[in-house]
C-alpha atoms as a PDB file:
ATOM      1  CA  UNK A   1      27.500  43.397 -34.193  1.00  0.00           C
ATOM      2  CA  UNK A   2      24.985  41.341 -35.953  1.00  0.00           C
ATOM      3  CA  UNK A   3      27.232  38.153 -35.377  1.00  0.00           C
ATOM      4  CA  UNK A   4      26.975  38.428 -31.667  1.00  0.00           C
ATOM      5  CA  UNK A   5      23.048  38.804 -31.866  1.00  0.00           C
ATOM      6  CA  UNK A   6      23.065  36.040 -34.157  1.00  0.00           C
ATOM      7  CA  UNK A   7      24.736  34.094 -31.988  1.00  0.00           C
ATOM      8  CA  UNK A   8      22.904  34.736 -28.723  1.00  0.00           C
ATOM      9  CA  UNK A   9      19.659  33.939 -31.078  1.00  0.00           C
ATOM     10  CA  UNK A  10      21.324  30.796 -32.035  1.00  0.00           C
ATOM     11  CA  UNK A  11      21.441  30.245 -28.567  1.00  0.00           C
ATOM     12  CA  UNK A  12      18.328  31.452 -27.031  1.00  0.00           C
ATOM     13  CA  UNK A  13      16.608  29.211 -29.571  1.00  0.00           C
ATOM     14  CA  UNK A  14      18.736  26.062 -28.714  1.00  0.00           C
ATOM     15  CA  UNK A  15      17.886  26.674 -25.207  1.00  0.00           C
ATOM     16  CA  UNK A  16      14.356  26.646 -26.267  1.00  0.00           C
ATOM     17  CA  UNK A  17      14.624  23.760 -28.301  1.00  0.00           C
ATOM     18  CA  UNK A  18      16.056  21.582 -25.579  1.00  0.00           C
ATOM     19  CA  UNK A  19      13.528  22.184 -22.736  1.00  0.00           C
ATOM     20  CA  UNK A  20      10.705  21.478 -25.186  1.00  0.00           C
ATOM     21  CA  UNK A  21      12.775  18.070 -25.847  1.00  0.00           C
ATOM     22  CA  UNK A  22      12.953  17.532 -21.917  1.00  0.00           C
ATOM     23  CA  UNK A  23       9.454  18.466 -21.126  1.00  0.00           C
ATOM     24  CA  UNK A  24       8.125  16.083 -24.205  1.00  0.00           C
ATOM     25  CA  UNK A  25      10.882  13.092 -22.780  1.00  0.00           C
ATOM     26  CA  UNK A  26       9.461  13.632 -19.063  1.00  0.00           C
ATOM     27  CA  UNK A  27       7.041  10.889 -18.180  1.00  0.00           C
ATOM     28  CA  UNK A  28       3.248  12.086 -17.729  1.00  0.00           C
ATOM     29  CA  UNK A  29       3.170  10.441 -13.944  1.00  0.00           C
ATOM     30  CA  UNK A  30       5.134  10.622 -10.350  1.00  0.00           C
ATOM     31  CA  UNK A  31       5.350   7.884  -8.374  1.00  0.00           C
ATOM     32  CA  UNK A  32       2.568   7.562  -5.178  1.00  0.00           C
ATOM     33  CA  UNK A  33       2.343   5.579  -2.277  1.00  0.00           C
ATOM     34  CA  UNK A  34       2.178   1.668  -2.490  1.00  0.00           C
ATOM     35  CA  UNK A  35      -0.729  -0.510  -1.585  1.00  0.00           C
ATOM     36  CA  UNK A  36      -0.841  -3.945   0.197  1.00  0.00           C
ATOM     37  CA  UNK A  37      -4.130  -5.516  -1.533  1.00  0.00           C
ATOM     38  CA  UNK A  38      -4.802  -8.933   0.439  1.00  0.00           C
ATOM     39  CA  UNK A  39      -7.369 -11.087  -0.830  1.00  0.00           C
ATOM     40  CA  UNK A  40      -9.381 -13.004   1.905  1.00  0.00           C
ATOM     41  CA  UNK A  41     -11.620 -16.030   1.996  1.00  0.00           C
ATOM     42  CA  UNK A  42     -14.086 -16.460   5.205  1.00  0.00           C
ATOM     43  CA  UNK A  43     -14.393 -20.402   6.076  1.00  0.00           C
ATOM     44  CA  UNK A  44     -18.110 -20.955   5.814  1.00  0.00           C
ATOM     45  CA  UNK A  45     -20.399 -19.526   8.024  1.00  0.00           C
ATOM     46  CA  UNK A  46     -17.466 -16.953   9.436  1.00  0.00           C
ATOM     47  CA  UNK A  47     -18.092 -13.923   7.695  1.00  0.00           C
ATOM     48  CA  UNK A  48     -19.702 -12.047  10.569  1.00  0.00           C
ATOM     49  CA  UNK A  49     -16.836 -13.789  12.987  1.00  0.00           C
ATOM     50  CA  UNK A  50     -14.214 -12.476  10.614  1.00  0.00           C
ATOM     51  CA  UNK A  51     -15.690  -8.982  10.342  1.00  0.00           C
ATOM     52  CA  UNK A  52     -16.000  -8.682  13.971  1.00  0.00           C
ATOM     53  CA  UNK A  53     -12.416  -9.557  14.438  1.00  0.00           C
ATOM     54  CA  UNK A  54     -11.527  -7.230  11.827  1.00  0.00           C
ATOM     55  CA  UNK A  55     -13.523  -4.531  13.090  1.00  0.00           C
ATOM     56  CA  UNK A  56     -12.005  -5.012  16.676  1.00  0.00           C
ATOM     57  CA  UNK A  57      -8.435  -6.616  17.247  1.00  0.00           C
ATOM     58  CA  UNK A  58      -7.543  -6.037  13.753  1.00  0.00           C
ATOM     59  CA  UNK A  59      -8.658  -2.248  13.690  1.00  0.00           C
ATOM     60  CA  UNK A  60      -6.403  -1.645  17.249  1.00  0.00           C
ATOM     61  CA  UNK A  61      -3.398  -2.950  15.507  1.00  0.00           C
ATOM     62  CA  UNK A  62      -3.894  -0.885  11.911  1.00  0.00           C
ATOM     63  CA  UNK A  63      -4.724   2.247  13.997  1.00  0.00           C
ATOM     64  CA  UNK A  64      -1.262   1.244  16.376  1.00  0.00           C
ATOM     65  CA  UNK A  65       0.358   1.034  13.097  1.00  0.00           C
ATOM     66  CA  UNK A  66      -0.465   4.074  11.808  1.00  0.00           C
ATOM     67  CA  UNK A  67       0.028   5.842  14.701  1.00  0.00           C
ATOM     68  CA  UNK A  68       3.660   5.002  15.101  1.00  0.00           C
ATOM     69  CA  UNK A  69       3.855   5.994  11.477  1.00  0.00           C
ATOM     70  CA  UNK A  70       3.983   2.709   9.472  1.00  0.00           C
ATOM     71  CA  UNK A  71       1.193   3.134   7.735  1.00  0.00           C
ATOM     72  CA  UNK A  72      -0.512   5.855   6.107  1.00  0.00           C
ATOM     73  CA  UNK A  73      -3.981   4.400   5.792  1.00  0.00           C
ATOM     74  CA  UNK A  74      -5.961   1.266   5.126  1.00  0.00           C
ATOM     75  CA  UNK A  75      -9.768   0.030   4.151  1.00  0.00           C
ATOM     76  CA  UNK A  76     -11.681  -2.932   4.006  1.00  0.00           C
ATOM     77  CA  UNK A  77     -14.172  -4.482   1.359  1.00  0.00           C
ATOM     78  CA  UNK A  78     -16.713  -6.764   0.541  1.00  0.00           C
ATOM     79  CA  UNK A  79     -15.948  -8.379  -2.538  1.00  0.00           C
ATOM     80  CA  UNK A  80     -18.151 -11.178  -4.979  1.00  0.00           C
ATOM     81  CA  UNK A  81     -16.190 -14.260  -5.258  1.00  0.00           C
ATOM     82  CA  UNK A  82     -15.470 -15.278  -8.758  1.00  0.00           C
ATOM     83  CA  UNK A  83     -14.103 -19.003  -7.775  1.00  0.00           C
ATOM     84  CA  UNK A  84     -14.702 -21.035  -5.375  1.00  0.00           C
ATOM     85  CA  UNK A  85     -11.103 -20.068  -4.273  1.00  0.00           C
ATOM     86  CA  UNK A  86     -12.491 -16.606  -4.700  1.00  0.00           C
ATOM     87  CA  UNK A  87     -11.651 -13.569  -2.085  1.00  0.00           C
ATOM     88  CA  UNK A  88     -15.356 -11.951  -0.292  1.00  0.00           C
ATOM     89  CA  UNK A  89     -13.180  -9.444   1.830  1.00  0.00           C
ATOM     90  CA  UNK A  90     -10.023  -7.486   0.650  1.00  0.00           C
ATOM     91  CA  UNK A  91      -8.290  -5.482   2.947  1.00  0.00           C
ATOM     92  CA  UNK A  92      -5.788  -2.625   1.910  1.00  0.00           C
ATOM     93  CA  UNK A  93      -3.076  -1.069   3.738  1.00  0.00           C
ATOM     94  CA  UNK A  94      -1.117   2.302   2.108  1.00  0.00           C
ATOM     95  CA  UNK A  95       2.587   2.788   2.795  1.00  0.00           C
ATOM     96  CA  UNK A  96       3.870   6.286   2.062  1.00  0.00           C
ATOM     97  CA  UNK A  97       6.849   4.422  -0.526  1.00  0.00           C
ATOM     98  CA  UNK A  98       8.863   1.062  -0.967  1.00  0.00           C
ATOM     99  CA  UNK A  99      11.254   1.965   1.557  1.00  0.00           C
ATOM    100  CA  UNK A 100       8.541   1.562   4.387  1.00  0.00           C
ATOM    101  CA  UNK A 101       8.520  -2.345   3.815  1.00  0.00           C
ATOM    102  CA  UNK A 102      11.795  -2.208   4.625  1.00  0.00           C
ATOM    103  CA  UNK A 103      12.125  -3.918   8.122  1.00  0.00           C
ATOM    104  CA  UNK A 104       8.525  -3.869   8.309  1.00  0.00           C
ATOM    105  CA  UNK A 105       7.821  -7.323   9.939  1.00  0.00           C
ATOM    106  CA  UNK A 106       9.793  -6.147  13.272  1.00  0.00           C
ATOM    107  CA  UNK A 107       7.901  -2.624  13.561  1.00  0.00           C
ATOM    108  CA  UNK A 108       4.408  -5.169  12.970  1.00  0.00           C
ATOM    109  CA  UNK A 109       5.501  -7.384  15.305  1.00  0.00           C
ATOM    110  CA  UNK A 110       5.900  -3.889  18.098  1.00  0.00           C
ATOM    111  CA  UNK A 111       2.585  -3.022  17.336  1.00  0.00           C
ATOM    112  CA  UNK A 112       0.981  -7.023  17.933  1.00  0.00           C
ATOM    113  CA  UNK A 113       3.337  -7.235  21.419  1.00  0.00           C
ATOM    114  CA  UNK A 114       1.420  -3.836  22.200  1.00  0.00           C
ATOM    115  CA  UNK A 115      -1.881  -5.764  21.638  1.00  0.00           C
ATOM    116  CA  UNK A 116      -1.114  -9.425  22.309  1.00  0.00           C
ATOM    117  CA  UNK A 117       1.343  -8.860  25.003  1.00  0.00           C
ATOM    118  CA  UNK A 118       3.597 -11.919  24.158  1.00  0.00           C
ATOM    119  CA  UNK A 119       5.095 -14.050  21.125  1.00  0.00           C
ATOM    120  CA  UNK A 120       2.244 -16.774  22.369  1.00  0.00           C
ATOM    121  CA  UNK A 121      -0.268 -14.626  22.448  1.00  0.00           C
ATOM    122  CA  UNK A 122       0.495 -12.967  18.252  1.00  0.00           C
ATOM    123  CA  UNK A 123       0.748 -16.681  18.225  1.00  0.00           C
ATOM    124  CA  UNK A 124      -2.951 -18.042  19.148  1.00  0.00           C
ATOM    125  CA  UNK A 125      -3.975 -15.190  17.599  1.00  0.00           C
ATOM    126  CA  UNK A 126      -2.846 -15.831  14.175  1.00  0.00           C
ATOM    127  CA  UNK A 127      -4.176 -19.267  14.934  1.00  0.00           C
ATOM    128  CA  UNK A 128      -7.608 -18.014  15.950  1.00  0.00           C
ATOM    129  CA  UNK A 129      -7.909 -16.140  13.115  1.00  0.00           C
ATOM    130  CA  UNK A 130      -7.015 -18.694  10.635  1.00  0.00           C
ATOM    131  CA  UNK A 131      -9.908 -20.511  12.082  1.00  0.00           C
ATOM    132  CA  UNK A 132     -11.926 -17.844  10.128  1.00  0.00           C
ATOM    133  CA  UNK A 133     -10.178 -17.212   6.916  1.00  0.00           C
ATOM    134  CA  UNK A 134      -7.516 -18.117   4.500  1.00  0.00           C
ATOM    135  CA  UNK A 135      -5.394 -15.646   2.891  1.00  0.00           C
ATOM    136  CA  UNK A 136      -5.915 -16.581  -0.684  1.00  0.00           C
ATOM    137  CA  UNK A 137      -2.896 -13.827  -2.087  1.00  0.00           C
ATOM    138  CA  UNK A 138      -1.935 -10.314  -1.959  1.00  0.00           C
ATOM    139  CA  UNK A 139      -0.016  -7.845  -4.700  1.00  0.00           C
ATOM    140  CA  UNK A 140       2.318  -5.048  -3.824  1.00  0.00           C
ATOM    141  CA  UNK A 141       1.095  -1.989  -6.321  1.00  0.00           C
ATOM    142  CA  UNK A 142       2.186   0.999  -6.330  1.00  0.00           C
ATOM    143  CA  UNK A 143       0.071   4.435  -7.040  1.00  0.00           C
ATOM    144  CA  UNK A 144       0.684   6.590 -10.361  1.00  0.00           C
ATOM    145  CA  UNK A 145      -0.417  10.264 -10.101  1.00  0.00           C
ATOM    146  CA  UNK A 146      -0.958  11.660 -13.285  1.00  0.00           C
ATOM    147  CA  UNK A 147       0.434  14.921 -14.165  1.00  0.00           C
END
């Protein structure tokens, strides 16, 4: 009789043992949403022109985008240049997980035909807009939640 219990103590404390092990081997973070960061630098004297487009065209095809599901949300700041190849505006775009890049460009390009109408017109747009800015970089990061 007392072999049995010692056994199923044996075991009961093994059990024990192990889940302590997993807990203290689990990492202390899940995985979140990733985040387009792109860095922007106005051509001189187009701030204003920039934010304007931003605040109009731009803001129609973020809100198309996130309607149709592509993207969860997205901001834009004013930032201090620290070179003269410095970024003043960042703008920020949340996917819900790496998987949502996937074939990305052709759902973007839906949303721009929805605004521009035609390849020529996401065309002269892109040009117009280059007129104000220059995309100085961008990073791909994605969120940790703590636990």
């Amino acid at each position: 009789m007392i072999k049995p219990l010692s056994t199923l103590l044996a075991a009961a404390v093994l059990t024990v043992a192990m889940q302590v092990a997993s807990a203290a081997d689990e990492k202390p973070y899940t995985y979140g949403p990733i985040v387009n960061v792109a860095y922007i630098k106005t051509k001189p004297g187009q701030f204003d022109a920039y934010i304007k487009y931003v605040a109009t065209t731009y803001t129609k095809l973020m809100e198309e985008e996130k309607k149709a599901g592509y993207v969860l949300s997205w901001s834009v700041y004013s930032a201090q240049p620290h070179s003269a190849n410095g970024a003043d505006v960042i703008l920020t775009t949340t996917y819900k997980n790496w998987a949502a890049l996937d074939g990305l460009g052709d759902r973007v390009e839906a949303a721009q035909k929805k605004i521009y109408a035609t390849h020529a017109g996401i065309s002269k747009a892109q040009v117009d807009r280059e007129a104000l800015r220059e995309l100085v970089g961008s990073d791909n990061v994605q969120q940790l939640i703590l636990k």
